[in-house]
PDB file of N, CA and C in Angstrom:
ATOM      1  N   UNK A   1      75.891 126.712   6.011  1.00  0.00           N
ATOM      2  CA  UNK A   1      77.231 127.233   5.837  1.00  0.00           C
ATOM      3  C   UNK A   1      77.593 128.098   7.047  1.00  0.00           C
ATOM      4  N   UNK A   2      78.536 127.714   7.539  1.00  0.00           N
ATOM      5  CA  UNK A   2      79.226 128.380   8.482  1.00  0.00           C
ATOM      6  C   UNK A   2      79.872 129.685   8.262  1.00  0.00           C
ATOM      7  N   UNK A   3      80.366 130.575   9.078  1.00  0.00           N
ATOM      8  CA  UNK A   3      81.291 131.738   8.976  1.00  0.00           C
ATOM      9  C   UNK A   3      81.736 132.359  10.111  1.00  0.00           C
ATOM     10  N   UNK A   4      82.972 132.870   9.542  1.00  0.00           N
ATOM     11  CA  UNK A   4      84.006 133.278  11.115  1.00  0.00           C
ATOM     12  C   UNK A   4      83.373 134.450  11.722  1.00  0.00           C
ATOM     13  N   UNK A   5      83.341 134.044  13.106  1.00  0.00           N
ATOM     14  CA  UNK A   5      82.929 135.077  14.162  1.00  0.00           C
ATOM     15  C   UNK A   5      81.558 134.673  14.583  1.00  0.00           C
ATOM     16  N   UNK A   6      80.752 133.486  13.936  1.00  0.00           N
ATOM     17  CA  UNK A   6      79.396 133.698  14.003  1.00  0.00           C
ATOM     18  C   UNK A   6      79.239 132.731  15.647  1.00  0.00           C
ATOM     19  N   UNK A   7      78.084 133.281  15.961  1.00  0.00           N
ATOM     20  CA  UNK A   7      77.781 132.402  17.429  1.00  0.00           C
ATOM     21  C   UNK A   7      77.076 131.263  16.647  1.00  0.00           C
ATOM     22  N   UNK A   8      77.067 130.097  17.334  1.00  0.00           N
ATOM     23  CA  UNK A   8      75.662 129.414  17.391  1.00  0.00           C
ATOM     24  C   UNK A   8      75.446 128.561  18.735  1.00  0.00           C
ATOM     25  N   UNK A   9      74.100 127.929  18.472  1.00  0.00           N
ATOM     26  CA  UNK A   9      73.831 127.688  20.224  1.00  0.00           C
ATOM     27  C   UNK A   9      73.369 126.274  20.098  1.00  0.00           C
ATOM     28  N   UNK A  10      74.106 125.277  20.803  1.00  0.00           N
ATOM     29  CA  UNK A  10      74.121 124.235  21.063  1.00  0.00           C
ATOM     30  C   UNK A  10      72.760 123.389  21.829  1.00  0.00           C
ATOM     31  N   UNK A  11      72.388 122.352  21.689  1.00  0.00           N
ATOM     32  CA  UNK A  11      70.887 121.573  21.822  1.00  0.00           C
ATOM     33  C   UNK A  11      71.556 121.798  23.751  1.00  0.00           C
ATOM     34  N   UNK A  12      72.346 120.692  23.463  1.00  0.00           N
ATOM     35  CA  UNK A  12      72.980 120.583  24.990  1.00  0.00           C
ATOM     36  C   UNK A  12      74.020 121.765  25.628  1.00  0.00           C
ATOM     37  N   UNK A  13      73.981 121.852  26.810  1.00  0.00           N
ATOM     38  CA  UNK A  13      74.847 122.756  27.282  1.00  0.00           C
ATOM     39  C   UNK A  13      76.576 122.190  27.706  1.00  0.00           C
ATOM     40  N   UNK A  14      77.634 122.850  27.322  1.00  0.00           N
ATOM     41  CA  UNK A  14      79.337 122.625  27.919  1.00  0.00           C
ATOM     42  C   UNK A  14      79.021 122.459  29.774  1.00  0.00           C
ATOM     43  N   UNK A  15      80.125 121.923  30.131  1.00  0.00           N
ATOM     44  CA  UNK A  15      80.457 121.475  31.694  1.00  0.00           C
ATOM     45  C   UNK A  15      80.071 122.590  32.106  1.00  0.00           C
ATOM     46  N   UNK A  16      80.470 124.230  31.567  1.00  0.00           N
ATOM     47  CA  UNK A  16      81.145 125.337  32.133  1.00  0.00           C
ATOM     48  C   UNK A  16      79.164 125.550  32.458  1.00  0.00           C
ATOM     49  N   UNK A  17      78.730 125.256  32.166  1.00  0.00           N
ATOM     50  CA  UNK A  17      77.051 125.623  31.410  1.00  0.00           C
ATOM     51  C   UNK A  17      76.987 126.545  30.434  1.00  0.00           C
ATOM     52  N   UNK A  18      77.730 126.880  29.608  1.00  0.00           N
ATOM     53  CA  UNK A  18      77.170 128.077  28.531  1.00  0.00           C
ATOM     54  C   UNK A  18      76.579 126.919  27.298  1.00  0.00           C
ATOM     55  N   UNK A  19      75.796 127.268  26.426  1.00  0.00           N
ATOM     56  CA  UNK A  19      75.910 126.610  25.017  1.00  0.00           C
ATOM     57  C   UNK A  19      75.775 127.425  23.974  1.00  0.00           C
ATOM     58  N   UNK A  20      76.708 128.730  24.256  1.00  0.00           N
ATOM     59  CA  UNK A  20      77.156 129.449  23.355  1.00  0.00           C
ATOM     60  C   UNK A  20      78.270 129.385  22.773  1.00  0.00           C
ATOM     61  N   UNK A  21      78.922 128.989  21.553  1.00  0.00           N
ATOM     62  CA  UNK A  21      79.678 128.551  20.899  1.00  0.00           C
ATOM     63  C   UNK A  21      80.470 129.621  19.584  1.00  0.00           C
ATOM     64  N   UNK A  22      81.133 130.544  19.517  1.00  0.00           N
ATOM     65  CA  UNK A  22      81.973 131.158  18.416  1.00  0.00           C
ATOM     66  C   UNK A  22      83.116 130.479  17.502  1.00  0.00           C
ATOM     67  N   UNK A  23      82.523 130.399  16.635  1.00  0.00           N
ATOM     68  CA  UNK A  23      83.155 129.985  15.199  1.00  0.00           C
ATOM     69  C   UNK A  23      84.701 130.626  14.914  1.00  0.00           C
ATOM     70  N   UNK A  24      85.670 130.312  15.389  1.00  0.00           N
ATOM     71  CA  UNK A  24      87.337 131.077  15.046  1.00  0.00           C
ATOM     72  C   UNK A  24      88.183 130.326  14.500  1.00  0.00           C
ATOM     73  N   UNK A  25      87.378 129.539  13.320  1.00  0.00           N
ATOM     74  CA  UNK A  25      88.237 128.756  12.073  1.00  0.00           C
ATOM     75  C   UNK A  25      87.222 128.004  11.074  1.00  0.00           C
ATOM     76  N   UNK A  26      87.174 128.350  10.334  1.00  0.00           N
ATOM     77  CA  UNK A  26      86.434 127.875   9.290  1.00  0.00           C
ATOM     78  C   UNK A  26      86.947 126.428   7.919  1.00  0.00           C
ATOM     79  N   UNK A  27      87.182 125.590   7.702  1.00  0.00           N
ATOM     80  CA  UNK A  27      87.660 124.888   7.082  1.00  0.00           C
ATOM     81  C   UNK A  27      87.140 123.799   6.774  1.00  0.00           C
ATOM     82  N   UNK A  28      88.108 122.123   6.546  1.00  0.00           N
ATOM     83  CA  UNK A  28      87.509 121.114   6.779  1.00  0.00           C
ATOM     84  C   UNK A  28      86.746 120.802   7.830  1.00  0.00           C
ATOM     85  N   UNK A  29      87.577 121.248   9.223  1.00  0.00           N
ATOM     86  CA  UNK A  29      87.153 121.062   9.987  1.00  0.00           C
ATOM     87  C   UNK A  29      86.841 122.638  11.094  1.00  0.00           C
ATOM     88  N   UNK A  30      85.583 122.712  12.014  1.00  0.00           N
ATOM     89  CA  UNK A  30      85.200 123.896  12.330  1.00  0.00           C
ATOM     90  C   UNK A  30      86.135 123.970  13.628  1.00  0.00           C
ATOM     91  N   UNK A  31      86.843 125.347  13.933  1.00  0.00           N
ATOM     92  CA  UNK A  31      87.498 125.490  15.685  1.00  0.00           C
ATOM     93  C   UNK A  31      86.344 126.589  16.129  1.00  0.00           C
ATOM     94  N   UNK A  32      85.751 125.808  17.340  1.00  0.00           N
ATOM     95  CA  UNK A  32      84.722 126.726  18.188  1.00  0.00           C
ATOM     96  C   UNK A  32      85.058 126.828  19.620  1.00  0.00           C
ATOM     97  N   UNK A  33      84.899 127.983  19.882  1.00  0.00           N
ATOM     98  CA  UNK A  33      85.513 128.649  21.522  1.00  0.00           C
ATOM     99  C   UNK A  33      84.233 128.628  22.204  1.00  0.00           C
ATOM    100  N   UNK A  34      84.127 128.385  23.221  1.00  0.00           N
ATOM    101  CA  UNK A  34      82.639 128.249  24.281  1.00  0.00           C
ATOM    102  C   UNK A  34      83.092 129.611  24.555  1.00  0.00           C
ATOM    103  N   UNK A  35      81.326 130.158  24.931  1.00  0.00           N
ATOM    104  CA  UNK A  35      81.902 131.899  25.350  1.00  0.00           C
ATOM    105  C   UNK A  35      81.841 131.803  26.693  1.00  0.00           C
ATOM    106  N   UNK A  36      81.435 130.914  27.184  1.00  0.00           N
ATOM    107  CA  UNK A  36      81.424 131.017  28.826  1.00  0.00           C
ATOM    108  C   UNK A  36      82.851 130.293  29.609  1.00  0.00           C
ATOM    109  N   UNK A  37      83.576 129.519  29.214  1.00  0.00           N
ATOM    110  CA  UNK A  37      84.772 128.887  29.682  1.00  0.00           C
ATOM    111  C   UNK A  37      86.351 129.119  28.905  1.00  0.00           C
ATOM    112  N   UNK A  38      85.685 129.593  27.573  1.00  0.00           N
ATOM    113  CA  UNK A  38      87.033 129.792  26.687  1.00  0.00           C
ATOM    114  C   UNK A  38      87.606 128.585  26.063  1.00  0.00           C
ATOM    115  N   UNK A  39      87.396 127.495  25.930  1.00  0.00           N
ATOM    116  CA  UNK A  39      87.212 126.162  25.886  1.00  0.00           C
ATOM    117  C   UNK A  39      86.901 125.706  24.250  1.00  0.00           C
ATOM    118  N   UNK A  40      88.163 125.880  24.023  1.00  0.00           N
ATOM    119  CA  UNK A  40      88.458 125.378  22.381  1.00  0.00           C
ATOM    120  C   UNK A  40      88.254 124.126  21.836  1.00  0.00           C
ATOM    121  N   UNK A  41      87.510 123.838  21.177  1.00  0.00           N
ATOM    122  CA  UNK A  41      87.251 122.261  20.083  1.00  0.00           C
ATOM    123  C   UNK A  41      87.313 122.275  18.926  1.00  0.00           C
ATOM    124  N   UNK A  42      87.700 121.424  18.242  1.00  0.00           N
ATOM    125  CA  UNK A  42      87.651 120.689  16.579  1.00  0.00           C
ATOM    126  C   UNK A  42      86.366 120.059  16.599  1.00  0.00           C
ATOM    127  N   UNK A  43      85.665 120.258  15.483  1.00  0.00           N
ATOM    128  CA  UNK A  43      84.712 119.660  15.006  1.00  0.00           C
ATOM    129  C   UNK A  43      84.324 119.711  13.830  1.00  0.00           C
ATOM    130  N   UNK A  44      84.213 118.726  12.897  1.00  0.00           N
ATOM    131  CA  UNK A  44      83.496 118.534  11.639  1.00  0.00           C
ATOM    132  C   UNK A  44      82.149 119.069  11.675  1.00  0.00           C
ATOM    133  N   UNK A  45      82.239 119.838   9.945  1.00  0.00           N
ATOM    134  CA  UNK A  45      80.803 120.598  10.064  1.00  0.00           C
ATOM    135  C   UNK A  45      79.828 119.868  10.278  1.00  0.00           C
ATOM    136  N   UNK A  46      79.668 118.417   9.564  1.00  0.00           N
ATOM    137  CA  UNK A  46      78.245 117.818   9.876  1.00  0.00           C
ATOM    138  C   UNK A  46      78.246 117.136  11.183  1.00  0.00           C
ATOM    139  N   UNK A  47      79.416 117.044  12.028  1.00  0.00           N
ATOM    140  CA  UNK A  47      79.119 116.679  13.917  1.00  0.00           C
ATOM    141  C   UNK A  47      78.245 117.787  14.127  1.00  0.00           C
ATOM    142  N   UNK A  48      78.669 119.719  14.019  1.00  0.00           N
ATOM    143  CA  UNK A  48      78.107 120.411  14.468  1.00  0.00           C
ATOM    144  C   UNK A  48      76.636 120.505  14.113  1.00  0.00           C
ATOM    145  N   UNK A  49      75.988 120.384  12.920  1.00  0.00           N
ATOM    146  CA  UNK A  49      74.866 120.142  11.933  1.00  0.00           C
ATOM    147  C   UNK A  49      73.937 119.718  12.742  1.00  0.00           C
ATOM    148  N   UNK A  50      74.434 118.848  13.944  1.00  0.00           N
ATOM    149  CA  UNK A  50      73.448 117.356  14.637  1.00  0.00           C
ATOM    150  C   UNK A  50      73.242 118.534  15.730  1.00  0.00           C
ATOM    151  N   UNK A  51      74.496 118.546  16.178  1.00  0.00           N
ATOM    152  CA  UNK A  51      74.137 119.496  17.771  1.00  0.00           C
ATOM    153  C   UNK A  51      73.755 120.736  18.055  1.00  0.00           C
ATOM    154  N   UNK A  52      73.891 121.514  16.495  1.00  0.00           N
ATOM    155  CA  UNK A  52      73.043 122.756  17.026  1.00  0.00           C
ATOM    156  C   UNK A  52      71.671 123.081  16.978  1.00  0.00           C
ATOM    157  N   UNK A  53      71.860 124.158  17.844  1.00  0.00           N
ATOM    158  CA  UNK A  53      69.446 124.404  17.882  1.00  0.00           C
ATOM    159  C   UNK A  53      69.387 125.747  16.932  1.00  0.00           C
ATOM    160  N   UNK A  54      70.410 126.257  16.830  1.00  0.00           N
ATOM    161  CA  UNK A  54      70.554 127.866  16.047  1.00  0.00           C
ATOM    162  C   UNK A  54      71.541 128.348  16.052  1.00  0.00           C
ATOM    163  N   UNK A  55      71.805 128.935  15.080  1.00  0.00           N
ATOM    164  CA  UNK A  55      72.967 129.699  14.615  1.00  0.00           C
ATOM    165  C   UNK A  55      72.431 131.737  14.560  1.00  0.00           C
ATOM    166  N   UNK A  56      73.329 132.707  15.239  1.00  0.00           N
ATOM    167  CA  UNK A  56      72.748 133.762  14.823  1.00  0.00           C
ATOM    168  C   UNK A  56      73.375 134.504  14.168  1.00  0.00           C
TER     169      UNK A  56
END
């Protein structure tokens, strides 16, 4: 289960290189901001499920 504000950290790393990821919508679908580029995405919780290594 997900929740707003939380980081989690991605297997692979974004273009920008961060694979730090903040949670700023919680719903059907998850909106996550990269903390290193600012770099907003949609993603379904179980896409994210596959790609993360940890959540903190």
């Amino acid at each position: 289960m997900y929740t707003l504000d939380q980081i989690v950290t991605t297997k692979k790393n974004h273009v920008c290189g961060s694979n730090k990821w903040k949670i700023i919508r919680v719903g059907a679908d998850l909106k996550l901001k990269c903390e290193g580029c600012g770099r907003i995405v949609l993603m379904p919780s179980y896409e994210l499920d596959k790609k993360i290594k940890q959540s903190n």
